[in-house]
Protein backbone atom coordinates (compact mmCIF):
# COMPACT_ATOMS: atom_id res chain seq x y z
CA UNK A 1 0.00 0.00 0.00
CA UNK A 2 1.13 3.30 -0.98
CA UNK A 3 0.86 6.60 0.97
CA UNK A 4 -0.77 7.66 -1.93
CA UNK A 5 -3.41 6.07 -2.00
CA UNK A 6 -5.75 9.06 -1.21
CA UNK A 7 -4.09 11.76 -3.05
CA UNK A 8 -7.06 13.34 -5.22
CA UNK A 9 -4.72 14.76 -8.81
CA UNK A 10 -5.32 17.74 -10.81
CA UNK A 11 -5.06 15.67 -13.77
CA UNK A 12 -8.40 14.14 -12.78
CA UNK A 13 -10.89 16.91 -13.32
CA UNK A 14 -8.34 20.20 -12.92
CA UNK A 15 -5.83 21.05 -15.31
CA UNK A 16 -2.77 22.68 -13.31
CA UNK A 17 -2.44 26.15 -13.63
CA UNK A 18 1.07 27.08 -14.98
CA UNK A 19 1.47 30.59 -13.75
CA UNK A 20 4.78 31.33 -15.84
CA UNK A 21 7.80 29.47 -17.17
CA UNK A 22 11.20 32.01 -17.38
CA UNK A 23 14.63 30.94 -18.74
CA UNK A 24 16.98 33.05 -17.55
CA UNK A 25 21.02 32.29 -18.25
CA UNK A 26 19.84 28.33 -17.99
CA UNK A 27 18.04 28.72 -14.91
CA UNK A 28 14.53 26.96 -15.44
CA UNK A 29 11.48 28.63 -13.33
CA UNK A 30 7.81 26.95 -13.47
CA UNK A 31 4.98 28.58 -10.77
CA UNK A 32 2.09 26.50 -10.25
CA UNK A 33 -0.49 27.46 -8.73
CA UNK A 34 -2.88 24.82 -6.59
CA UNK A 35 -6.36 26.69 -5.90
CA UNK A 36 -7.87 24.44 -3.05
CA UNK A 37 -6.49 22.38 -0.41
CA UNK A 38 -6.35 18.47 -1.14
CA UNK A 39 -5.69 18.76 -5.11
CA UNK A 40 -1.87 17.68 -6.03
CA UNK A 41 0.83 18.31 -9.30
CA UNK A 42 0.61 14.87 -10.24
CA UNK A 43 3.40 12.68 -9.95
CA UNK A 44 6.46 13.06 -12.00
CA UNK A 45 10.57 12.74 -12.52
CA UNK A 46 13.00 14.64 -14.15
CA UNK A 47 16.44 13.51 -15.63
CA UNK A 48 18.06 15.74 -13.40
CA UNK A 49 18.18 17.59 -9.71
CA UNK A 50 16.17 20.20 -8.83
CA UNK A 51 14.73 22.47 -6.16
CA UNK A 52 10.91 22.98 -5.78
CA UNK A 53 10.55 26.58 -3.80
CA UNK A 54 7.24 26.47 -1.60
CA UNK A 55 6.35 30.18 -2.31
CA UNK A 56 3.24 30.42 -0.30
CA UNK A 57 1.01 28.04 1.57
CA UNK A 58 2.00 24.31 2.53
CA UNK A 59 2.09 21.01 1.08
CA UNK A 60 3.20 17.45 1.53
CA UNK A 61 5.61 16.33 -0.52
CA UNK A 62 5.93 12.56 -1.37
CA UNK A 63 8.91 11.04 -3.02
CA UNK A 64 8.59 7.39 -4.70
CA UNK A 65 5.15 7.17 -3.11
CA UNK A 66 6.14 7.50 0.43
CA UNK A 67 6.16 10.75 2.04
CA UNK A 68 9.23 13.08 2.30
CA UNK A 69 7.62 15.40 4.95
CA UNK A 70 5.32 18.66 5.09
CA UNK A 71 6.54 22.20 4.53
CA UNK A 72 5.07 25.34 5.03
CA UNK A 73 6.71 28.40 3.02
CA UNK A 74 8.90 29.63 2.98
CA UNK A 75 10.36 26.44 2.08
CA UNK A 76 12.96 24.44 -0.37
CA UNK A 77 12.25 21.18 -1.22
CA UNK A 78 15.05 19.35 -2.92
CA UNK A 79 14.45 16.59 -5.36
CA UNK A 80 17.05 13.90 -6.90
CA UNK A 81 17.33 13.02 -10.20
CA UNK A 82 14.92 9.69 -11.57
CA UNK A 83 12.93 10.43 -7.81
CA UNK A 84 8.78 10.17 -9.07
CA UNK A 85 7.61 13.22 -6.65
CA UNK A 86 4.58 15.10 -6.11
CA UNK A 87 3.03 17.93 -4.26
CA UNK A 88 -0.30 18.07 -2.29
CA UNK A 89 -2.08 21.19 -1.14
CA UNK A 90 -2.63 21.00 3.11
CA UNK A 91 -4.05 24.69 2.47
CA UNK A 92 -5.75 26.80 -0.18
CA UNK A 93 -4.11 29.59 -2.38
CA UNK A 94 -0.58 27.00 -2.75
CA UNK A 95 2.11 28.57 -5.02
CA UNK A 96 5.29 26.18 -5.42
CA UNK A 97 8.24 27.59 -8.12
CA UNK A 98 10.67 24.18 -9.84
CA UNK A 99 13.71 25.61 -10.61
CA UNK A 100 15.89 23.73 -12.74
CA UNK A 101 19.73 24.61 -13.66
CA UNK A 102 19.97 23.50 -17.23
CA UNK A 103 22.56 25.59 -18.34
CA UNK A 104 25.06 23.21 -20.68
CA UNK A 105 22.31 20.64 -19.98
CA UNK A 106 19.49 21.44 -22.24
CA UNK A 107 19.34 17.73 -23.82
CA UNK A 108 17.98 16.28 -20.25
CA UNK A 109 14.97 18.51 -21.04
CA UNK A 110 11.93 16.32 -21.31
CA UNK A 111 10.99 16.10 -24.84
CA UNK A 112 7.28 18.10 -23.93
CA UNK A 113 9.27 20.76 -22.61
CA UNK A 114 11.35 20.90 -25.60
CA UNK A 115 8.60 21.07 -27.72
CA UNK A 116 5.93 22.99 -26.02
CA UNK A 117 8.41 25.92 -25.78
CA UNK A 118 9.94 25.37 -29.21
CA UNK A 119 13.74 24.70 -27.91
CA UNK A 120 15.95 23.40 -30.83
């Protein structure tokens, strides 16, 4: 049994809301925002480290279906590369930030990234 087992995911009825995506100098900045307590970023992995800033509100964070802890921001949550890891809203109003140092490491982008912001 997983400690996900109750997670409700915005991918089942709510699309996430990307607030913006930057690129500055190979520095890689996502917001999403997460309106209501209980929804979750579904679960995902990236090719590479990175640090998830908990801008406002608090979440749990799981890593390979177990839970890593809860945070409240101001808070940095760091993930390893090939970790599956999610976020789930324990209040309303949740902003979290993934920042991701590409610079010189562009070709670990995921290929949707790639392509939904037309990198060549």
């Amino acid at each position: 049994m997983s400690d996900l087992d109750h997670v409700r995911f915005f991918g089942d009825k709510i699309t996430p809301n990307y607030v913006e995506f930057a690129d500055a100098d190979g520095i890689w900045v996502r917001f999403y925002d997460v309106p209501k307590i209980g929804l979750a970023v579904p679960q995902h992995s990236h090719l590479h480290d990175h640090v998830t800033l908990l801008c406002r509100g608090s979440v749990r964070a799981y890593k390979n279906d177990m839970i890593l802890g809860n945070f409240t921001a101001p808070a940095m949550i760091t993930i390893p590369a090939g970790d599956k890891h999610l976020f789930v809203a324990l209040s309303d109003d949740v902003l979290l930030a993934c920042v991701h140092n590409m610079k010189g490491r562009e070709e670990l982008l995921e290929p949707e990234i790639m392509e939904e912001y037309q990198i060549v």
